[in-house]
Protein backbone atom coordinates (compact mmCIF):
# COMPACT_ATOMS: atom_id res chain seq x y z
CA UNK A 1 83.05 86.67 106.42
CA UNK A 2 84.06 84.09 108.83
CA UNK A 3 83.09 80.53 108.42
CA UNK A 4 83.14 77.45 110.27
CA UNK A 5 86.22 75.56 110.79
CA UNK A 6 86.01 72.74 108.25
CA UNK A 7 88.74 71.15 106.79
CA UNK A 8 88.59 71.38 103.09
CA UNK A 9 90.88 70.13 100.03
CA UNK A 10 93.62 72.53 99.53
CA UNK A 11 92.35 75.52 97.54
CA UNK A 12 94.86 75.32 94.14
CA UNK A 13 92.79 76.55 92.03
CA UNK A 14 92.30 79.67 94.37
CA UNK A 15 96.78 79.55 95.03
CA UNK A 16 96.52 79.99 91.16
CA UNK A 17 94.45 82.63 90.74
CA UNK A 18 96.21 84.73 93.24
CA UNK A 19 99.71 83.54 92.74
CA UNK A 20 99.40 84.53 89.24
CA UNK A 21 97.56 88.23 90.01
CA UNK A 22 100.05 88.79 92.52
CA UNK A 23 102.92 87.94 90.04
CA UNK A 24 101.52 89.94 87.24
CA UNK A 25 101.21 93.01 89.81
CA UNK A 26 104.70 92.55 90.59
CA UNK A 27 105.46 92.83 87.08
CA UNK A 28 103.30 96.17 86.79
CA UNK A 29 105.03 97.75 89.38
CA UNK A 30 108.69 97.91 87.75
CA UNK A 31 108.35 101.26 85.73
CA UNK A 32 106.74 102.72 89.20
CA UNK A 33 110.24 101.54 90.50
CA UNK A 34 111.91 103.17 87.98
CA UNK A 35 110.61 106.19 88.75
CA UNK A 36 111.17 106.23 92.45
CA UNK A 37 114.58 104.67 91.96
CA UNK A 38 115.30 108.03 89.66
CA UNK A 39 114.12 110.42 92.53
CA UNK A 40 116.28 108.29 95.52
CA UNK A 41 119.40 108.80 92.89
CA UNK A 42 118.83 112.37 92.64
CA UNK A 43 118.26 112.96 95.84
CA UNK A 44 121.38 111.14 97.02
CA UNK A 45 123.12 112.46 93.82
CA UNK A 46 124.09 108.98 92.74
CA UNK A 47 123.50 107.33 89.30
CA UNK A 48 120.71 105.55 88.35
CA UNK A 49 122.09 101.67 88.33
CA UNK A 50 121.32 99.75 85.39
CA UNK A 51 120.05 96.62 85.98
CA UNK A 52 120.70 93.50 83.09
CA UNK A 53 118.04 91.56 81.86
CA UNK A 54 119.76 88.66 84.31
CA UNK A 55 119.39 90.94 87.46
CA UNK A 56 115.83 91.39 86.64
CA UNK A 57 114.75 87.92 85.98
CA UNK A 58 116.13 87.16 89.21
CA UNK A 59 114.83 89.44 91.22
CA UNK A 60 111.60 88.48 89.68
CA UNK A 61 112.27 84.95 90.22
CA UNK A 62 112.67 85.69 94.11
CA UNK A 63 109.55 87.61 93.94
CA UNK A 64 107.82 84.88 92.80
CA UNK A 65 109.52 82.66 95.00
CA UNK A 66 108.24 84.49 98.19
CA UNK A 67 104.74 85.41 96.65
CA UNK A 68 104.25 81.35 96.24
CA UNK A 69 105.01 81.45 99.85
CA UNK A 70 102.92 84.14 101.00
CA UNK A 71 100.45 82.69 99.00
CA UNK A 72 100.24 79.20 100.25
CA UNK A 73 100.62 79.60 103.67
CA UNK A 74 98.15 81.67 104.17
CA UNK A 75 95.38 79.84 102.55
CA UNK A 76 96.19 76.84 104.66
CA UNK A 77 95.97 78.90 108.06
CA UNK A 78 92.91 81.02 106.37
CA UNK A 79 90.97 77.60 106.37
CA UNK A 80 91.95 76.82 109.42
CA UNK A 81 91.14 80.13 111.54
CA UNK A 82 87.74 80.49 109.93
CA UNK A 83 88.98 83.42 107.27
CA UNK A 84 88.04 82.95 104.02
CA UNK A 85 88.18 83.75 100.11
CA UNK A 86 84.59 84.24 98.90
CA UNK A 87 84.46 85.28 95.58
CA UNK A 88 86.89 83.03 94.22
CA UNK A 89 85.19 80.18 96.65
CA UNK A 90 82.24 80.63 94.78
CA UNK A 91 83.44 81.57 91.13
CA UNK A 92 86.03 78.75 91.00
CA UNK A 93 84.05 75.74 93.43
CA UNK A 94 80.57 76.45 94.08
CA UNK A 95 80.82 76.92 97.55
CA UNK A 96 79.23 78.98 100.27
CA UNK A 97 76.33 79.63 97.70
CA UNK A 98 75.28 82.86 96.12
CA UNK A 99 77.76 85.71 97.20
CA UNK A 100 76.13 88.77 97.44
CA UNK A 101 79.27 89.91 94.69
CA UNK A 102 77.84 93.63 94.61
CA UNK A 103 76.55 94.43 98.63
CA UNK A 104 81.14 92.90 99.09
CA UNK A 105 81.96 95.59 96.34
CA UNK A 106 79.80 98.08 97.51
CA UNK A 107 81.58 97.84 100.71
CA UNK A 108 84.39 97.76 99.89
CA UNK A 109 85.09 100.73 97.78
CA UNK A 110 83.21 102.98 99.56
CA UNK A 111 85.12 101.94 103.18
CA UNK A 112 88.73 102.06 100.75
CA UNK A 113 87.80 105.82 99.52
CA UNK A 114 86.72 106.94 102.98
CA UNK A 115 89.80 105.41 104.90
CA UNK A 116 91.94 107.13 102.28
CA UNK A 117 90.37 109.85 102.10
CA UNK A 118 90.77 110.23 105.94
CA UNK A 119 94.33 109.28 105.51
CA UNK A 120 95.36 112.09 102.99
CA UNK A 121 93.23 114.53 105.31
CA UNK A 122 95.42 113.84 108.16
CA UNK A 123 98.55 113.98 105.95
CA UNK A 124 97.81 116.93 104.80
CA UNK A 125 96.80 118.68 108.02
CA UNK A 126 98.63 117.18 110.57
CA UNK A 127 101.63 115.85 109.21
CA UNK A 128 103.21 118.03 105.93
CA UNK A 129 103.13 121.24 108.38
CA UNK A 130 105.10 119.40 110.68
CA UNK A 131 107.53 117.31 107.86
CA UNK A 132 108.08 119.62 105.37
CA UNK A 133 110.04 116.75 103.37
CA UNK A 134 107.33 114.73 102.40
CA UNK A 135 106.64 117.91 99.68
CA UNK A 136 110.22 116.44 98.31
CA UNK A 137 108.79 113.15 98.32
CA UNK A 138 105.75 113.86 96.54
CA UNK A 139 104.71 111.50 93.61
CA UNK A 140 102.99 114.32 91.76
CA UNK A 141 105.77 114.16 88.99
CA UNK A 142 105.06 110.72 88.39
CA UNK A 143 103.73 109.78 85.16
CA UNK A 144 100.06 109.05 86.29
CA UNK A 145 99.64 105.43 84.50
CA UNK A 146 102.48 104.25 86.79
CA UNK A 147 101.05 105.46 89.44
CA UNK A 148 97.83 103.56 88.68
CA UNK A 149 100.03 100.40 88.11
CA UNK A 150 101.50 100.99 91.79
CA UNK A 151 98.03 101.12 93.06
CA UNK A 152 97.29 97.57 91.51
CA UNK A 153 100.35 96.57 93.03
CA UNK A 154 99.32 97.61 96.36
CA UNK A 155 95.70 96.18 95.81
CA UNK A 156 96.68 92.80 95.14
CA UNK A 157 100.65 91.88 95.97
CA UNK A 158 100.70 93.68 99.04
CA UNK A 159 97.37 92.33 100.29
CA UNK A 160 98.51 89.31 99.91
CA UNK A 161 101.42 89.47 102.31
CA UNK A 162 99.94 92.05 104.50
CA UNK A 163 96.43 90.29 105.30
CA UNK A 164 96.51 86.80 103.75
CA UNK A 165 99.79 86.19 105.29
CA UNK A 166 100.68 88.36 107.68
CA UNK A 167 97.34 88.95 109.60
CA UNK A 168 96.04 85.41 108.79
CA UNK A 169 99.88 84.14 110.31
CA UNK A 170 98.75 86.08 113.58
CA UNK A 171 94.93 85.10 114.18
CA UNK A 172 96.65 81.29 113.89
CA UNK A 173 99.02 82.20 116.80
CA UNK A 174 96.83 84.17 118.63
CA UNK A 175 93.88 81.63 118.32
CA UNK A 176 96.22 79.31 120.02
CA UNK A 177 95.49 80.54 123.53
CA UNK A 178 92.26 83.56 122.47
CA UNK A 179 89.60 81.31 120.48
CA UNK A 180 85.68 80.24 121.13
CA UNK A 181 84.45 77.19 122.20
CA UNK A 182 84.49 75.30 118.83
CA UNK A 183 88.19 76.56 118.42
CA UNK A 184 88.01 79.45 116.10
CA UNK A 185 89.75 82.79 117.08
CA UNK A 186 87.73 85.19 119.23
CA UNK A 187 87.27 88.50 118.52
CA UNK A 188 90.30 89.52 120.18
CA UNK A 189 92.24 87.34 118.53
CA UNK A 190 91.44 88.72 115.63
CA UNK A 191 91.37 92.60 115.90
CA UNK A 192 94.58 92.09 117.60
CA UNK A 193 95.63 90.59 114.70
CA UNK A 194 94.27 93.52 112.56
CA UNK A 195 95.52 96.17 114.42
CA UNK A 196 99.45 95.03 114.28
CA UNK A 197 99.80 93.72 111.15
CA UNK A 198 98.07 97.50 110.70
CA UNK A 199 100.95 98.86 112.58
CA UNK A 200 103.51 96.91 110.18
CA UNK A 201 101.82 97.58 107.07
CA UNK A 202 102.58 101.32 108.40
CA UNK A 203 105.91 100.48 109.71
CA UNK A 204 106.98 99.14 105.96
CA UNK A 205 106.83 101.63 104.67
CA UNK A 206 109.28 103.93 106.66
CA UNK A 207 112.57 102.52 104.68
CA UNK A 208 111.22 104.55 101.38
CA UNK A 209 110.53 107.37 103.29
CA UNK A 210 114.66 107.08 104.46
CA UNK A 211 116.00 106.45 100.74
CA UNK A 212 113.90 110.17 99.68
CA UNK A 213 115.64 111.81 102.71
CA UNK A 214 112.81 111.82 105.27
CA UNK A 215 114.85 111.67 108.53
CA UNK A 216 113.51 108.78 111.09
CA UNK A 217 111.77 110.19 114.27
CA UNK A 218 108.86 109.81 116.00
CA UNK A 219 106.64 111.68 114.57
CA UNK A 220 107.74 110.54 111.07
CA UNK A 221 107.35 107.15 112.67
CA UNK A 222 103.45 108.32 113.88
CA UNK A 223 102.79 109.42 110.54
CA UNK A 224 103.71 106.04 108.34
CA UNK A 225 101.79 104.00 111.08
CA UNK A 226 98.91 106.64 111.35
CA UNK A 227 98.10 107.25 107.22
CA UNK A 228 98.98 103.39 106.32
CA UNK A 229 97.36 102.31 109.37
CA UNK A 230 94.20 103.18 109.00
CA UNK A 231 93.75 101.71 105.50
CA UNK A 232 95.51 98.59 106.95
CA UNK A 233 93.13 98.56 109.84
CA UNK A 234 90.07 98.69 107.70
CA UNK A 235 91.28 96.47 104.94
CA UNK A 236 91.58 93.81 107.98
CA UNK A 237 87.92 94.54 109.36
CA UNK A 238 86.61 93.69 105.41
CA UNK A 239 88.84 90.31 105.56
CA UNK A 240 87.72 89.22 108.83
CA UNK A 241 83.99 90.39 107.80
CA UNK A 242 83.68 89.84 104.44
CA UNK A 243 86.66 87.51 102.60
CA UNK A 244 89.50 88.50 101.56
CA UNK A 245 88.70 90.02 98.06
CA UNK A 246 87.30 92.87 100.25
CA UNK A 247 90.43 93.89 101.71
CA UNK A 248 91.99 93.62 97.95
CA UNK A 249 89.61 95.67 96.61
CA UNK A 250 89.21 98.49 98.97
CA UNK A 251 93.15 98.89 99.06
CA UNK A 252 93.12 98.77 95.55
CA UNK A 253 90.52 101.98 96.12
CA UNK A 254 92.21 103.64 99.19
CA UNK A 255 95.88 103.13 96.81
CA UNK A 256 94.45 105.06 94.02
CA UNK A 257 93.71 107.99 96.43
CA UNK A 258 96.78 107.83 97.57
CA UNK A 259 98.83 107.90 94.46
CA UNK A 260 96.76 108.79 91.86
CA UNK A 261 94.74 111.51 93.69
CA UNK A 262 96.65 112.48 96.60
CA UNK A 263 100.02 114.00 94.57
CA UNK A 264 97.65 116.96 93.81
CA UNK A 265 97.28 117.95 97.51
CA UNK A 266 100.71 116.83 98.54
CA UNK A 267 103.28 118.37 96.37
């Protein structure tokens, strides 16, 4: 939920928390990687490159690098645009009093299940007919722990860039000329915000589609904006509504639909 704009010490103990989630869901999602770098080589008939223990500690060290980043930032702007962290407020300060911890996850699971539920519906029936190559895209091969761990991934890492950075990054801007009286962002400001760092979360993900041989057009391009979208979309209204945590927890929800659940309709 929104709060009022008051300057607080910076929130390391909260950086911590989520630097070090993010980091260990970074970690989880390597065998996921594995997998889908397997299917890319096949389908492009190339070999499987071995990465060294070297390559891998660096590309974990730029992770980390850019997660600290992500990470930082957007707690700074976050207490400056009104958005906040609840849970971990609470838990790991005291502050803003009780949180009402199970109305925030009751919320929030049932609105991640529902968006991605809606967003495998419309995959299923609106866009496989129409792109027969997501069937040779299909995760249902995966081993299903990984595709658990890319759920967590998606729950916490990419939350994290998508909403505490990203989205937070744009209410700042936007709040610049579209806020209230006492300064915070207005409404449009923020649903503006929602809605294209929606349209990016969707947008992301088009490059994967392109490495399993899903051809770039426009209705490949309505379909990563369109599925993604919506769980972007509503992942931003539980951030601006209620914290952050929200938004991690229902994509966490809507991710495990996706790739947990989803493979058995799509494949």
């Amino acid at each position: 939920m929104m709060g009022a704009r008051v300057r607080q010490p910076y929130p390391w103990k909260i950086f911590g928390v989520l630097f070090g989630a993010g980091l260990l869901a970074t970690l989880a999602l390597l065998p996921y990687l594995g997998e889908l770098s397997r299917r890319i080589a096949a389908h492009t008939e190339r070999p499987v490159p071995h990465l060294g223990i070297v390559q891998i500690v660096l590309a974990l060290f730029q992770s980390a690098i850019f997660l600290a980043f992500e990470t930082g930032f957007g707690l700074l702007l976050a207490s400056r645009v009104g958005l906040t962290v609840p849970l971990l407020s609470a838990w790991l300060y005291g502050r803003y009093g009780q949180r009402r911890l199970w109305s925030v996850l009751f919320r929030s699971i049932v609105a991640g299940l529902l968006s991605a539920s809606i967003a495998v519906g419309v995959l299923v029936w609106v866009f496989v007919p129409r792109i027969p190559q997501i069937l040779a895209a299909s995760e249902y091969q995966y081993p299903l722990w990984k595709r658990f761990l890319a759920a967590l991934y998606g729950g916490i890492a990419e939350e994290i860039l998508m909403r505490l950075f990203v989205m937070t990054l744009l209410v700042w801007l936007l709040s610049r000329i579209l806020h209230e009286a006492d300064g915070l962002p207005s409404p449009v400001a923020l649903w503006a915000s929602n809605i294209i760092a929606a349209v990016l979360f969707g947008l992301g993900h088009l490059p994967m589609g392109v490495a399993l041989g899903i051809p770039v057009n426009a209705l490949v391009i309505a379909d990563a904006v369109t599925v993604n979208g919506v769980i972007g979309a509503t992942c931003g209204w539980l951030y601006i509504n209620w914290g952050f945590e929200g938004a991690m927890i229902a994509h966490f929800c809507a991710d495990v639909v996706l790739h947990v659940i989803g493979p058995y309709f799509v494949h």
